[in-house]
PDB file of N, CA and C in Angstrom:
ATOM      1  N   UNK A   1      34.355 201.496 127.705  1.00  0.00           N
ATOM      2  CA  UNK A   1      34.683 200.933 126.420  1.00  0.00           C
ATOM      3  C   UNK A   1      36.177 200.637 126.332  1.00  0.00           C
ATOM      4  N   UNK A   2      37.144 201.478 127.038  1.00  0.00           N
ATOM      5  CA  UNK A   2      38.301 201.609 126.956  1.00  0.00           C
ATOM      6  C   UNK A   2      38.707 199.748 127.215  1.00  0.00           C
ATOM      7  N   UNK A   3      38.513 200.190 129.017  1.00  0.00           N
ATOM      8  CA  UNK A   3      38.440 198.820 129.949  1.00  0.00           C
ATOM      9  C   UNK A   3      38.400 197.607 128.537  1.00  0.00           C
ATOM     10  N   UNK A   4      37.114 197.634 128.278  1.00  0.00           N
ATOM     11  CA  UNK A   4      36.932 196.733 127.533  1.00  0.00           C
ATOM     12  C   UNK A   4      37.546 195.843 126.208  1.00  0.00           C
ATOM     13  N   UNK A   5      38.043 196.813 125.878  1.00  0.00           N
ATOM     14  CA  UNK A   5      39.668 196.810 125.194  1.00  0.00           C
ATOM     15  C   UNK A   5      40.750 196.220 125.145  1.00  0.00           C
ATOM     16  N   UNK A   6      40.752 196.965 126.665  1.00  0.00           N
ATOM     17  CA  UNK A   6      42.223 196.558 126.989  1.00  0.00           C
ATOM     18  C   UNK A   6      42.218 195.142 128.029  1.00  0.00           C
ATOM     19  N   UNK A   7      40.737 194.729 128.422  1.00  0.00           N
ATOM     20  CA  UNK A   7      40.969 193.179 129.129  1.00  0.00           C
ATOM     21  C   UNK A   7      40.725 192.288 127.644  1.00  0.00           C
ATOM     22  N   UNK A   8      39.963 192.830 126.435  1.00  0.00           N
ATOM     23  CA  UNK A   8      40.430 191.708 125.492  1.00  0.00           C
ATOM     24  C   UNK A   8      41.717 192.296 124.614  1.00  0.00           C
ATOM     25  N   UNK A   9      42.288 192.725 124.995  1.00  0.00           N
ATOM     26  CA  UNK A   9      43.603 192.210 124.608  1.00  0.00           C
ATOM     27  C   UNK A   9      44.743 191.880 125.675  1.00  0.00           C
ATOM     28  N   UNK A  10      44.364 192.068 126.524  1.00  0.00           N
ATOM     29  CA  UNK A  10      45.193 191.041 127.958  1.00  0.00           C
ATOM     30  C   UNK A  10      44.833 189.833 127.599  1.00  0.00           C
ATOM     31  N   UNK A  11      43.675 189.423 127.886  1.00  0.00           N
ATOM     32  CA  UNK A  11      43.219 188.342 127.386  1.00  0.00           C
ATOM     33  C   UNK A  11      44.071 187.142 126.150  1.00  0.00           C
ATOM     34  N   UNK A  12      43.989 188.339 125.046  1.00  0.00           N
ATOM     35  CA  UNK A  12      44.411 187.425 123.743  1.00  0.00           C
ATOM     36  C   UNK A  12      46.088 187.417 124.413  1.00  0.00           C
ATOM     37  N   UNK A  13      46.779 188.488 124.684  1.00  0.00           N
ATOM     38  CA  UNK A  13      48.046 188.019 125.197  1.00  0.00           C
ATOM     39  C   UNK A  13      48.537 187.059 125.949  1.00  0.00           C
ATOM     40  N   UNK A  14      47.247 186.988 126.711  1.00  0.00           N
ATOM     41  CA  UNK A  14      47.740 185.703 128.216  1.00  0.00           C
ATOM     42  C   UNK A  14      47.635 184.177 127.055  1.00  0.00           C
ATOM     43  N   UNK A  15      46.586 184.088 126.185  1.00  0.00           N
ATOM     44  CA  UNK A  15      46.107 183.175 125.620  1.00  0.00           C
ATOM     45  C   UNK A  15      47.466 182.514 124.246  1.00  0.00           C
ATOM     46  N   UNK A  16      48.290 183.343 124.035  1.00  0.00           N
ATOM     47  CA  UNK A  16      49.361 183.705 123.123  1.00  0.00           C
ATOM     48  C   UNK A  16      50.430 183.120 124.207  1.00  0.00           C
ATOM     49  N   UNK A  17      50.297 183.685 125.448  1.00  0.00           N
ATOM     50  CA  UNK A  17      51.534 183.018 126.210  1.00  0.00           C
ATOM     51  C   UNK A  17      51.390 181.668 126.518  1.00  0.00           C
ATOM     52  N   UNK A  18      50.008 181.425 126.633  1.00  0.00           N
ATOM     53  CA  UNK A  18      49.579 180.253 127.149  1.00  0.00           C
ATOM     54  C   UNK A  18      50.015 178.606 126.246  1.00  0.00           C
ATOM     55  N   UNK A  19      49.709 179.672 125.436  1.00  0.00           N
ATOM     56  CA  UNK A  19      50.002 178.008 123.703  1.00  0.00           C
ATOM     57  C   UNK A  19      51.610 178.512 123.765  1.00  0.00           C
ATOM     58  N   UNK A  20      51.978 179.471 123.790  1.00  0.00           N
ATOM     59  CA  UNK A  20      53.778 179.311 123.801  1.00  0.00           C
ATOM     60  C   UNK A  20      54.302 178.150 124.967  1.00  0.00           C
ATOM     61  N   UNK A  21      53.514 178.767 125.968  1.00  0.00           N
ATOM     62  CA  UNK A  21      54.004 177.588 127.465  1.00  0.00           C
ATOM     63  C   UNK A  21      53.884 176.251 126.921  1.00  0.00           C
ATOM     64  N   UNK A  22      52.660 175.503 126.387  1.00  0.00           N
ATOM     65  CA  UNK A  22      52.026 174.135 126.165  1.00  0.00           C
ATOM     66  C   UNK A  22      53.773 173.802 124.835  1.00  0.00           C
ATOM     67  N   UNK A  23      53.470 174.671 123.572  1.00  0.00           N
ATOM     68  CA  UNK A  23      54.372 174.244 123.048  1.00  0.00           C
ATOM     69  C   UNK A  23      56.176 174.259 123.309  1.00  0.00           C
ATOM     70  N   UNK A  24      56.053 174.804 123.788  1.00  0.00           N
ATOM     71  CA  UNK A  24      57.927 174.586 125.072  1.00  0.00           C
ATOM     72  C   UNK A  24      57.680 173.512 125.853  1.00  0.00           C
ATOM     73  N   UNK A  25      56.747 173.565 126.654  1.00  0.00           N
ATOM     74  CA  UNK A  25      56.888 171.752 127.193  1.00  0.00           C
ATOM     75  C   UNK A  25      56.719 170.850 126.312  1.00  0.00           C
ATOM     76  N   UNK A  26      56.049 170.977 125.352  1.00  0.00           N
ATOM     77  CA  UNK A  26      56.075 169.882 124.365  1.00  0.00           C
ATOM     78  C   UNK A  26      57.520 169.602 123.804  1.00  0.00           C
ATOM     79  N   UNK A  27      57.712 170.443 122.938  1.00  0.00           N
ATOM     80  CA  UNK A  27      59.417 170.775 122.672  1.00  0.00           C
ATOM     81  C   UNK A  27      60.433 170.098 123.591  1.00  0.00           C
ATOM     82  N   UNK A  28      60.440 170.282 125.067  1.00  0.00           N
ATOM     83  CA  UNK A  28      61.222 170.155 126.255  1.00  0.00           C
ATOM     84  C   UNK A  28      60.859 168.836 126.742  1.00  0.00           C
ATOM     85  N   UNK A  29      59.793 168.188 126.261  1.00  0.00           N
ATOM     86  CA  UNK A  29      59.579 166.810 126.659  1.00  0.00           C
ATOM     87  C   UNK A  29      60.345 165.576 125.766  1.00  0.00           C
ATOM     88  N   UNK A  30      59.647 166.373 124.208  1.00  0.00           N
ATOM     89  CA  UNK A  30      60.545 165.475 123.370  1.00  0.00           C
ATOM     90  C   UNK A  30      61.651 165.142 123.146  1.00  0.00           C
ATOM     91  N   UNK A  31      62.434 166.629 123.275  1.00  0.00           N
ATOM     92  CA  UNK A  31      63.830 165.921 123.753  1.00  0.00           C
ATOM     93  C   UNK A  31      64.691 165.567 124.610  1.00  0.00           C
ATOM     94  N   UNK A  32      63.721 165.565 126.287  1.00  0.00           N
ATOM     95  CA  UNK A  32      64.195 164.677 127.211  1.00  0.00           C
ATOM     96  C   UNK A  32      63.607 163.138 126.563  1.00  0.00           C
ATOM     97  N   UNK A  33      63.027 162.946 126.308  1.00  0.00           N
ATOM     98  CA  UNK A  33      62.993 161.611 125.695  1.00  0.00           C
ATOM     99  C   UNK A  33      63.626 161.233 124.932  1.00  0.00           C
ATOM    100  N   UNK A  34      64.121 161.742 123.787  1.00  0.00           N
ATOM    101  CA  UNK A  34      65.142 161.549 122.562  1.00  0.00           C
ATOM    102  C   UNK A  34      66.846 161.573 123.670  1.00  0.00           C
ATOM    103  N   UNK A  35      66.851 162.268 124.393  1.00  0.00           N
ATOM    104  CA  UNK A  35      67.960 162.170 125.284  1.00  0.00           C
ATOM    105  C   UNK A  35      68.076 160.637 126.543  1.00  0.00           C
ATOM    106  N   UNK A  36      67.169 160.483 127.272  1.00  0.00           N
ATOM    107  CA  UNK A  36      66.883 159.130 127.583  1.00  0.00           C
ATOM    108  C   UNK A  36      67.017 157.947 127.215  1.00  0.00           C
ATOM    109  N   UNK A  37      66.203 158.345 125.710  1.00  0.00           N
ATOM    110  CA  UNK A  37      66.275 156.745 125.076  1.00  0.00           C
ATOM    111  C   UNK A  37      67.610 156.603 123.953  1.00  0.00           C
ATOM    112  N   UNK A  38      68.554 157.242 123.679  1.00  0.00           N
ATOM    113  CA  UNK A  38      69.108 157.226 122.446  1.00  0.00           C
ATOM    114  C   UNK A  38      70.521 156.410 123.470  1.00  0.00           C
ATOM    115  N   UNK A  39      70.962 155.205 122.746  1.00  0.00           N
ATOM    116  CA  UNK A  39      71.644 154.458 122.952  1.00  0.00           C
ATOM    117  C   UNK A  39      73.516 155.266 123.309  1.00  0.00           C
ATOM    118  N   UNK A  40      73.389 156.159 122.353  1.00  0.00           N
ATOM    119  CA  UNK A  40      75.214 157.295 122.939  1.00  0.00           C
ATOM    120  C   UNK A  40      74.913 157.415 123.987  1.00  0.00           C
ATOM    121  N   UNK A  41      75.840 157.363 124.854  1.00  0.00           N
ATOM    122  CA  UNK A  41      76.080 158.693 126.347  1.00  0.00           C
ATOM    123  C   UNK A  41      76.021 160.095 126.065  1.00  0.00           C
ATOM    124  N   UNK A  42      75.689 160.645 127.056  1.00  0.00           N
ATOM    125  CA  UNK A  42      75.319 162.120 126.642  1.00  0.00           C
ATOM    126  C   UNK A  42      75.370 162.642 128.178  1.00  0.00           C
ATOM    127  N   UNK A  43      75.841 163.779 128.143  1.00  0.00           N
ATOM    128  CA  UNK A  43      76.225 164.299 129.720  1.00  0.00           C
ATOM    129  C   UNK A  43      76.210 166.041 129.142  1.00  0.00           C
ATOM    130  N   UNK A  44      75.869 166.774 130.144  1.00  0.00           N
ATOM    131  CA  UNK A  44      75.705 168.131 130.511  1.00  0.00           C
ATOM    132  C   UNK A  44      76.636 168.428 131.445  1.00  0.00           C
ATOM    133  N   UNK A  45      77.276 169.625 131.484  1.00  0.00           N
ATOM    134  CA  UNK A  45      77.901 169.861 132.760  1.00  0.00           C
ATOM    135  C   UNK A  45      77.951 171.511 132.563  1.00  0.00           C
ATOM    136  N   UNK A  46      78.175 171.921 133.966  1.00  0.00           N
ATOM    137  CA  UNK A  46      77.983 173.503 134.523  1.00  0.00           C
ATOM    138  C   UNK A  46      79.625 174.186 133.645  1.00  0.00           C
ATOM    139  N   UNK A  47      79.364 175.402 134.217  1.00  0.00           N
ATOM    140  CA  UNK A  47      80.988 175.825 134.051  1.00  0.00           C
ATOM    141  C   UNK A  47      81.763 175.193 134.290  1.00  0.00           C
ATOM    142  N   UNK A  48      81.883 174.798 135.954  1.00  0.00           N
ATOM    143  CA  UNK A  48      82.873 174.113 136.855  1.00  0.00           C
ATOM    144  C   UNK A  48      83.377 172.632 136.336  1.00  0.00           C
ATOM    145  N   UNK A  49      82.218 172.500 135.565  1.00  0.00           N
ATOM    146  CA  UNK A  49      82.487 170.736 135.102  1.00  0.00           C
ATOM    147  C   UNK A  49      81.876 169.911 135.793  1.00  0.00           C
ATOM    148  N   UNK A  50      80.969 170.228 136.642  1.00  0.00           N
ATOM    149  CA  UNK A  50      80.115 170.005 137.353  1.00  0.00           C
ATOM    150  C   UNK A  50      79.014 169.114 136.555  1.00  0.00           C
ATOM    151  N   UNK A  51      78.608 167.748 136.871  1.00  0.00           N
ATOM    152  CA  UNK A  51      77.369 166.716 135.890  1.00  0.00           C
ATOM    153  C   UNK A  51      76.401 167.752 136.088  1.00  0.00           C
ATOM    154  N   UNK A  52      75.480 168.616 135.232  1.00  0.00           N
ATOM    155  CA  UNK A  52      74.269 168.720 135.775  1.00  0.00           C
ATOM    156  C   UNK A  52      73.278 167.425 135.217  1.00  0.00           C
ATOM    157  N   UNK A  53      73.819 166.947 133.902  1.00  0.00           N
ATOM    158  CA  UNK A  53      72.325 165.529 133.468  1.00  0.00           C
ATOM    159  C   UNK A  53      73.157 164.721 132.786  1.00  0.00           C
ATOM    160  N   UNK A  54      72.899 163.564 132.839  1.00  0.00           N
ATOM    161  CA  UNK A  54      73.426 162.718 132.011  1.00  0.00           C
ATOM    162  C   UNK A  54      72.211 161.442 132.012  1.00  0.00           C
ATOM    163  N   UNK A  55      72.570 161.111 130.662  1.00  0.00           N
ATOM    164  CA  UNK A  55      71.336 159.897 130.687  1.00  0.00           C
ATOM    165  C   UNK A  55      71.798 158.654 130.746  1.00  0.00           C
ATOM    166  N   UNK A  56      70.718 157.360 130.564  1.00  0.00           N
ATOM    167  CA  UNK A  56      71.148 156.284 131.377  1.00  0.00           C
ATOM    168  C   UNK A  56      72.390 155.614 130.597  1.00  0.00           C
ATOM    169  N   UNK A  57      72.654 155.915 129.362  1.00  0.00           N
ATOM    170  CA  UNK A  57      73.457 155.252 128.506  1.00  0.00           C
ATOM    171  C   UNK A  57      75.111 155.816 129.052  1.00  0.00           C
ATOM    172  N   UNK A  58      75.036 157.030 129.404  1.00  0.00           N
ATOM    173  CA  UNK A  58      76.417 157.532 129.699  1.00  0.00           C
ATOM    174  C   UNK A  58      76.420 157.032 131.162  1.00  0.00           C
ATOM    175  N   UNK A  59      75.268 157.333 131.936  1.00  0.00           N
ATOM    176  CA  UNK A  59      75.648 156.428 133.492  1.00  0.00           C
ATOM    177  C   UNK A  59      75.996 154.941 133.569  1.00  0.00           C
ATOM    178  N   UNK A  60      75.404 154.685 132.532  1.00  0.00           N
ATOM    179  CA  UNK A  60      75.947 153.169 132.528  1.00  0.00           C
ATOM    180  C   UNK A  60      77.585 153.057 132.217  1.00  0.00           C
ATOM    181  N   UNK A  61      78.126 153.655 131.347  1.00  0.00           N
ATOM    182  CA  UNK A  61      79.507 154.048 130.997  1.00  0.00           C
ATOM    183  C   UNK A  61      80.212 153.701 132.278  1.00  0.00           C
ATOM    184  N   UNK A  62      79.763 154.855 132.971  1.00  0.00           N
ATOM    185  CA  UNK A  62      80.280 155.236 134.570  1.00  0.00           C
ATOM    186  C   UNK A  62      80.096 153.686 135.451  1.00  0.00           C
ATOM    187  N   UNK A  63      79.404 152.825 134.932  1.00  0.00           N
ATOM    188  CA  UNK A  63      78.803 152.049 136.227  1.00  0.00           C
ATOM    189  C   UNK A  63      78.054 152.819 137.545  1.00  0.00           C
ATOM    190  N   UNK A  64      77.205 153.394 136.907  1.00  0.00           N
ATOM    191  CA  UNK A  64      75.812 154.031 137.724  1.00  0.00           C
ATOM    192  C   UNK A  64      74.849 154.683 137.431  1.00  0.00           C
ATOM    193  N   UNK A  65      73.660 154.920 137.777  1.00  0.00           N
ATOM    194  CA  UNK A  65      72.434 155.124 137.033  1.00  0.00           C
ATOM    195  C   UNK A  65      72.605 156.458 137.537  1.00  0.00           C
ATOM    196  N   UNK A  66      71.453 157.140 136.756  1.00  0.00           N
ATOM    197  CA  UNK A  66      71.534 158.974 136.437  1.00  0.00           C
ATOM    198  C   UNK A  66      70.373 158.989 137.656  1.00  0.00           C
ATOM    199  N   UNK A  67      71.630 160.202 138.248  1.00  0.00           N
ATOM    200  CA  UNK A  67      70.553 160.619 139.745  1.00  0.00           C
ATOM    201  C   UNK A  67      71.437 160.480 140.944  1.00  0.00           C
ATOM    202  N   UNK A  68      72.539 159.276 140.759  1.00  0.00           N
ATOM    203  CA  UNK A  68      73.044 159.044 141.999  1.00  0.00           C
ATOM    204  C   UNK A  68      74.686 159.463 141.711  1.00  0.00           C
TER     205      UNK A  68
END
């Protein structure tokens, strides 16, 4: 009975993590898209100052597309 218990509530937990995961990529999609398409430049960088992202509007700035 115990067992039984405790795999439905593993269960409901995994199922709780599961819709958290779906809604963070959702979240994390929309605003790589809102970042993509929005006409400003927009750039990320590390500590060092290092590009980690920039989208196509700020690569264009640069004269070069994001990636290279």
């Amino acid at each position: 009975m115990e067992n039984a218990r405790l795999y439905a509530e593993a269960r409901g937990h995994a199922q709780v993590l599961e819709r958290q995961a779906l809604e963070l990529q959702a979240q994390r999609d929309f605003a790589q898209q809102v970042m993509n398409t929005m006409g400003q430049g927009l750039a990320v960088t590390d500590a060092e100052g290092r590009f980690e992202f920039v989208n196509p509007a700020f690569a264009q700035l640069l004269g070069s597309s994001p990636g290279t």
